[in-house]
C-alpha atoms as a PDB file:
ATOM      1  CA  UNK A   1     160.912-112.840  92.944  1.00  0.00           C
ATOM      2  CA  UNK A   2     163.034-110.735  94.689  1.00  0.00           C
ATOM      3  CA  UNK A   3     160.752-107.752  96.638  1.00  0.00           C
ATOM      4  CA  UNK A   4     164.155-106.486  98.597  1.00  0.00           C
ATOM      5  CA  UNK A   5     167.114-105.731  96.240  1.00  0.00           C
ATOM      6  CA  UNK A   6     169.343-106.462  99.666  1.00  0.00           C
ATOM      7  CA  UNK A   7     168.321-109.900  99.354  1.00  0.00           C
ATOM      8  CA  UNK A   8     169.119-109.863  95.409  1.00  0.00           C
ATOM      9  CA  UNK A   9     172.239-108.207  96.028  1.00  0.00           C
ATOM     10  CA  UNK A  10     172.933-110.825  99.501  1.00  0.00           C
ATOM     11  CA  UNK A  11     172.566-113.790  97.258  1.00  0.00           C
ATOM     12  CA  UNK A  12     175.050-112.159  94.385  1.00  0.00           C
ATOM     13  CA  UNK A  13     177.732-111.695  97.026  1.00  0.00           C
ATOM     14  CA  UNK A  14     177.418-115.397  97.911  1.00  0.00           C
ATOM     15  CA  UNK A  15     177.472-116.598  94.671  1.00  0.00           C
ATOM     16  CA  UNK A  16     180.813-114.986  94.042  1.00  0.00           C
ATOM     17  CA  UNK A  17     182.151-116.090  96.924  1.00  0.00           C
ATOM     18  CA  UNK A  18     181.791-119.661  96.472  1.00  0.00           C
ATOM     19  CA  UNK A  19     182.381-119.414  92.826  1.00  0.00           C
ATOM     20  CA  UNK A  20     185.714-117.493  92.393  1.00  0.00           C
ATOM     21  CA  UNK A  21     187.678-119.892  91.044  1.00  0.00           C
ATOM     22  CA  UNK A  22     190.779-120.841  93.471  1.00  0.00           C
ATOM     23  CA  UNK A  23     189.388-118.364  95.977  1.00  0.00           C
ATOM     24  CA  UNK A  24     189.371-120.757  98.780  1.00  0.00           C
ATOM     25  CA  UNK A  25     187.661-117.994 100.846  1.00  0.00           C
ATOM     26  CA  UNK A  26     184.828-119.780 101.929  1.00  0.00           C
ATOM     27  CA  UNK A  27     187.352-122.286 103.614  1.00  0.00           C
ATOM     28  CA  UNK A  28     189.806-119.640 104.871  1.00  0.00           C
ATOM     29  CA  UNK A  29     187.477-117.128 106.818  1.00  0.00           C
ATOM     30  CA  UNK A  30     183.121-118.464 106.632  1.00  0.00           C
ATOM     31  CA  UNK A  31     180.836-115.870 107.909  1.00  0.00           C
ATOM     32  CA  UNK A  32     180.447-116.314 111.471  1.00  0.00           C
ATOM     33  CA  UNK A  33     177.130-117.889 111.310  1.00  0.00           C
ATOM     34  CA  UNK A  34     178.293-120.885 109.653  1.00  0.00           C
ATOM     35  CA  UNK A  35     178.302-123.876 111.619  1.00  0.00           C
ATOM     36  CA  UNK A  36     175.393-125.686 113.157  1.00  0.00           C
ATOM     37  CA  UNK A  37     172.595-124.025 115.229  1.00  0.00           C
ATOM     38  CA  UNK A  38     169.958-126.492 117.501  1.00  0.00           C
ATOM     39  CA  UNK A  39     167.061-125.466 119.890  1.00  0.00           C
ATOM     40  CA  UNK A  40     167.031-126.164 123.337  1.00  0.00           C
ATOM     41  CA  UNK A  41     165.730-129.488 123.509  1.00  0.00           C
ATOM     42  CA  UNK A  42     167.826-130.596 120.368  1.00  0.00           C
ATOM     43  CA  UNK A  43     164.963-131.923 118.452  1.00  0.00           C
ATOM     44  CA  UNK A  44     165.871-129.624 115.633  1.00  0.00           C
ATOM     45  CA  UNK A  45     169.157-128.683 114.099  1.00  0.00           C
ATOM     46  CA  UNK A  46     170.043-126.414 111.293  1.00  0.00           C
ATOM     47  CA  UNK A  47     173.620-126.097 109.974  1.00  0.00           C
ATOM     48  CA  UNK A  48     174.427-123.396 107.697  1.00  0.00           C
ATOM     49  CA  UNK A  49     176.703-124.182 105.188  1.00  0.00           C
ATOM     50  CA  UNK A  50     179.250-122.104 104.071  1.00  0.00           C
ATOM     51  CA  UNK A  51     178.711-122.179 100.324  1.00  0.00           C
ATOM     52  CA  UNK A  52     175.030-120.906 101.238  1.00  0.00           C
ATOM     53  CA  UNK A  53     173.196-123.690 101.856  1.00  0.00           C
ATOM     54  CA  UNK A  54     171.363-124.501 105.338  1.00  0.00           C
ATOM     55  CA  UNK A  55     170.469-128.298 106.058  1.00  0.00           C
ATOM     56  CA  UNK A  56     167.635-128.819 108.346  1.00  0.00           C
ATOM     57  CA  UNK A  57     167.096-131.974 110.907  1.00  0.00           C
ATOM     58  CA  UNK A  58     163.446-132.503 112.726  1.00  0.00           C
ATOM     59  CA  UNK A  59     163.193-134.840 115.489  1.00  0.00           C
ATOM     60  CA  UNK A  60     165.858-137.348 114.269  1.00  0.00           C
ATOM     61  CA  UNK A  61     165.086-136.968 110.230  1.00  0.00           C
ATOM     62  CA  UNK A  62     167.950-135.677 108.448  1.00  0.00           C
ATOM     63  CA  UNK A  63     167.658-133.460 105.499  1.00  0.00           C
ATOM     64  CA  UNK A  64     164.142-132.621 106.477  1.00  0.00           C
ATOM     65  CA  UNK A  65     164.255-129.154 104.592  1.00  0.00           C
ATOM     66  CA  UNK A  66     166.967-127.757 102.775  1.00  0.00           C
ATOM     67  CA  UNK A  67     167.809-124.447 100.627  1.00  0.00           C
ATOM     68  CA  UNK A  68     169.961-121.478 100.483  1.00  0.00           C
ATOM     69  CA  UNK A  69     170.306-118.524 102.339  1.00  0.00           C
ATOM     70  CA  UNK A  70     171.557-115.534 102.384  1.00  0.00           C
ATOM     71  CA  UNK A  71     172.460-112.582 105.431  1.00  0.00           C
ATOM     72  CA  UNK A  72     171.891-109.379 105.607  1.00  0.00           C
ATOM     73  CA  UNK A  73     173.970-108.277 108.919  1.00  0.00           C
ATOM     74  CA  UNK A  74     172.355-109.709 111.395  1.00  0.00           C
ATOM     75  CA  UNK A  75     169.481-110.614 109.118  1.00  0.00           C
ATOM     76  CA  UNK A  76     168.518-114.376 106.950  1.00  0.00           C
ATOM     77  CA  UNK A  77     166.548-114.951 104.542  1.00  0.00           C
ATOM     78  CA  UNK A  78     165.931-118.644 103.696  1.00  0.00           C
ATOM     79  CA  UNK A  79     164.978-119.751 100.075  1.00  0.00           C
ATOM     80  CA  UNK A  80     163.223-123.698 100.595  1.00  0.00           C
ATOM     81  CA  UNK A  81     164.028-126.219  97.685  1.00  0.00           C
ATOM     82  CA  UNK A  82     160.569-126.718  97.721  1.00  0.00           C
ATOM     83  CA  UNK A  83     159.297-123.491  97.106  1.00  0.00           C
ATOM     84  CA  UNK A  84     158.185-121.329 100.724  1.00  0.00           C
ATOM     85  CA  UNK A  85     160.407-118.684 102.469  1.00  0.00           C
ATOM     86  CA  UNK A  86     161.314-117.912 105.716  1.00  0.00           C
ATOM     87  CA  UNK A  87     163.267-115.250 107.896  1.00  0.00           C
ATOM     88  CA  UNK A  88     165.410-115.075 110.729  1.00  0.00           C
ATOM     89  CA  UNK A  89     167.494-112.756 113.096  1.00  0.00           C
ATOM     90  CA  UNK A  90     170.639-113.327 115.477  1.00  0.00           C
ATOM     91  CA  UNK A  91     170.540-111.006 118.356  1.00  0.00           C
ATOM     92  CA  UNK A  92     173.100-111.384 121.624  1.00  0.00           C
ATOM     93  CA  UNK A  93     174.731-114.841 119.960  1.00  0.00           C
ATOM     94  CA  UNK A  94     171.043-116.397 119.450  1.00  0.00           C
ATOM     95  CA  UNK A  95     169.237-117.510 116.047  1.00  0.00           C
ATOM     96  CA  UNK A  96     165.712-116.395 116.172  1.00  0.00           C
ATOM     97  CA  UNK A  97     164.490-118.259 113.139  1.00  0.00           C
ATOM     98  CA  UNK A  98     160.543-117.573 112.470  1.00  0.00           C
ATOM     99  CA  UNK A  99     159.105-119.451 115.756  1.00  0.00           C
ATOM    100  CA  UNK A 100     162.458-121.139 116.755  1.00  0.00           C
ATOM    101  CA  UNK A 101     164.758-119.989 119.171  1.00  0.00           C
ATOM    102  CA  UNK A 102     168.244-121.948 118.219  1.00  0.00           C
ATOM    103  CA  UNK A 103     171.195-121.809 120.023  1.00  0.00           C
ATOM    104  CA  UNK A 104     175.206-122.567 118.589  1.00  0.00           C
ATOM    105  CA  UNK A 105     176.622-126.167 119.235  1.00  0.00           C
ATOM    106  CA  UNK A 106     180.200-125.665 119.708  1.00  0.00           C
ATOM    107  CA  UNK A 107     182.294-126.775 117.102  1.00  0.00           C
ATOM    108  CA  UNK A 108     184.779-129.705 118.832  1.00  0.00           C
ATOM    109  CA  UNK A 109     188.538-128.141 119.416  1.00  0.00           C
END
Protein backbone atom coordinates (compact mmCIF):
# COMPACT_ATOMS: atom_id res chain seq x y z
CA UNK A 1 0.00 0.00 0.00
CA UNK A 2 2.48 2.22 0.94
CA UNK A 3 5.66 2.02 -1.85
CA UNK A 4 7.42 5.28 -0.02
CA UNK A 5 7.87 4.86 3.79
CA UNK A 6 7.87 9.01 3.71
CA UNK A 7 4.39 8.80 2.82
CA UNK A 8 3.75 6.02 5.66
CA UNK A 9 5.63 7.96 8.02
CA UNK A 10 3.72 11.63 6.51
CA UNK A 11 0.38 10.12 7.26
CA UNK A 12 1.58 8.87 11.01
CA UNK A 13 2.64 12.42 11.82
CA UNK A 14 -0.85 13.62 10.84
CA UNK A 15 -2.62 11.22 12.59
CA UNK A 16 -0.99 12.28 15.82
CA UNK A 17 -1.49 15.56 15.27
CA UNK A 18 -5.10 15.62 15.00
CA UNK A 19 -5.49 12.93 17.52
CA UNK A 20 -3.53 14.08 20.65
CA UNK A 21 -6.04 14.49 22.87
CA UNK A 22 -6.39 18.35 24.06
CA UNK A 23 -3.57 19.19 21.67
CA UNK A 24 -5.41 21.88 19.97
CA UNK A 25 -2.40 22.13 17.58
CA UNK A 26 -4.09 21.76 14.51
CA UNK A 27 -6.13 24.97 15.52
CA UNK A 28 -3.19 26.89 17.04
CA UNK A 29 -0.47 26.74 14.19
CA UNK A 30 -2.02 24.42 10.58
CA UNK A 31 0.65 23.74 8.14
CA UNK A 32 0.84 26.50 5.82
CA UNK A 33 -0.88 24.81 3.05
CA UNK A 34 -4.07 24.64 4.75
CA UNK A 35 -6.66 26.77 3.48
CA UNK A 36 -8.29 26.73 0.10
CA UNK A 37 -6.41 26.58 -3.26
CA UNK A 38 -8.54 27.41 -6.87
CA UNK A 39 -7.23 27.57 -10.53
CA UNK A 40 -7.30 30.48 -12.50
CA UNK A 41 -10.59 30.49 -13.88
CA UNK A 42 -12.15 29.29 -10.48
CA UNK A 43 -13.93 26.38 -11.89
CA UNK A 44 -12.15 24.18 -9.43
CA UNK A 45 -11.35 24.58 -5.79
CA UNK A 46 -9.59 22.38 -3.37
CA UNK A 47 -9.35 23.23 0.35
CA UNK A 48 -7.07 21.35 2.45
CA UNK A 49 -8.20 20.70 5.68
CA UNK A 50 -6.24 20.83 8.54
CA UNK A 51 -7.02 17.50 10.16
CA UNK A 52 -5.77 15.98 6.67
CA UNK A 53 -8.48 15.96 4.63
CA UNK A 54 -8.73 17.93 1.13
CA UNK A 55 -12.37 18.69 -0.25
CA UNK A 56 -12.59 19.08 -3.90
CA UNK A 57 -15.26 21.42 -5.96
CA UNK A 58 -15.61 20.98 -10.03
CA UNK A 59 -17.42 23.50 -11.91
CA UNK A 60 -19.98 24.42 -9.18
CA UNK A 61 -20.38 20.64 -7.57
CA UNK A 62 -19.30 20.54 -4.12
CA UNK A 63 -17.67 17.59 -2.60
CA UNK A 64 -16.83 16.29 -6.01
CA UNK A 65 -13.76 14.21 -4.66
CA UNK A 66 -12.59 13.98 -1.32
CA UNK A 67 -9.69 12.12 0.77
CA UNK A 68 -6.70 12.67 2.83
CA UNK A 69 -3.45 13.85 2.28
CA UNK A 70 -0.44 14.05 3.48
CA UNK A 71 3.05 16.51 2.74
CA UNK A 72 6.20 15.77 2.37
CA UNK A 73 7.98 19.43 2.35
CA UNK A 74 6.95 20.80 -0.45
CA UNK A 75 5.51 17.52 -1.65
CA UNK A 76 1.38 15.88 -1.49
CA UNK A 77 0.29 12.93 -1.84
CA UNK A 78 -3.52 12.55 -2.11
CA UNK A 79 -5.31 9.27 -0.98
CA UNK A 80 -9.17 9.42 -2.98
CA UNK A 81 -12.14 7.94 -0.86
CA UNK A 82 -12.78 6.15 -3.79
CA UNK A 83 -9.78 4.37 -4.31
CA UNK A 84 -7.05 6.33 -7.09
CA UNK A 85 -4.04 8.51 -6.04
CA UNK A 86 -2.65 11.52 -7.02
CA UNK A 87 0.45 13.90 -6.43
CA UNK A 88 1.24 17.37 -6.20
CA UNK A 89 4.04 20.04 -5.63
CA UNK A 90 4.05 23.82 -4.36
CA UNK A 91 6.85 25.70 -5.88
CA UNK A 92 7.19 29.84 -5.58
CA UNK A 93 3.57 30.00 -3.52
CA UNK A 94 1.78 27.82 -6.40
CA UNK A 95 -0.02 24.24 -6.10
CA UNK A 96 0.94 22.20 -9.03
CA UNK A 97 -1.50 19.38 -8.49
CA UNK A 98 -1.13 16.53 -11.37
CA UNK A 99 -2.44 18.75 -14.49
CA UNK A 100 -3.76 21.71 -12.36
CA UNK A 101 -2.09 24.75 -11.70
CA UNK A 102 -4.03 26.24 -8.40
CA UNK A 103 -3.43 29.32 -6.93
CA UNK A 104 -4.25 30.50 -2.85
CA UNK A 105 -7.60 32.45 -2.26
CA UNK A 106 -6.86 34.72 0.49
CA UNK A 107 -8.33 33.95 3.60
CA UNK A 108 -10.78 37.25 4.53
CA UNK A 109 -8.96 39.53 7.43
Amino acid sequence: MFKNPLHLLGLFTTLLACAAPGSGRAERNPHPYVGMWITADGRIRQELLANGRYEEERDGRKRAYTGRYTVTGTHLDYHDDLGFTATGDVRDGVLYHEHLVLYRQERPS
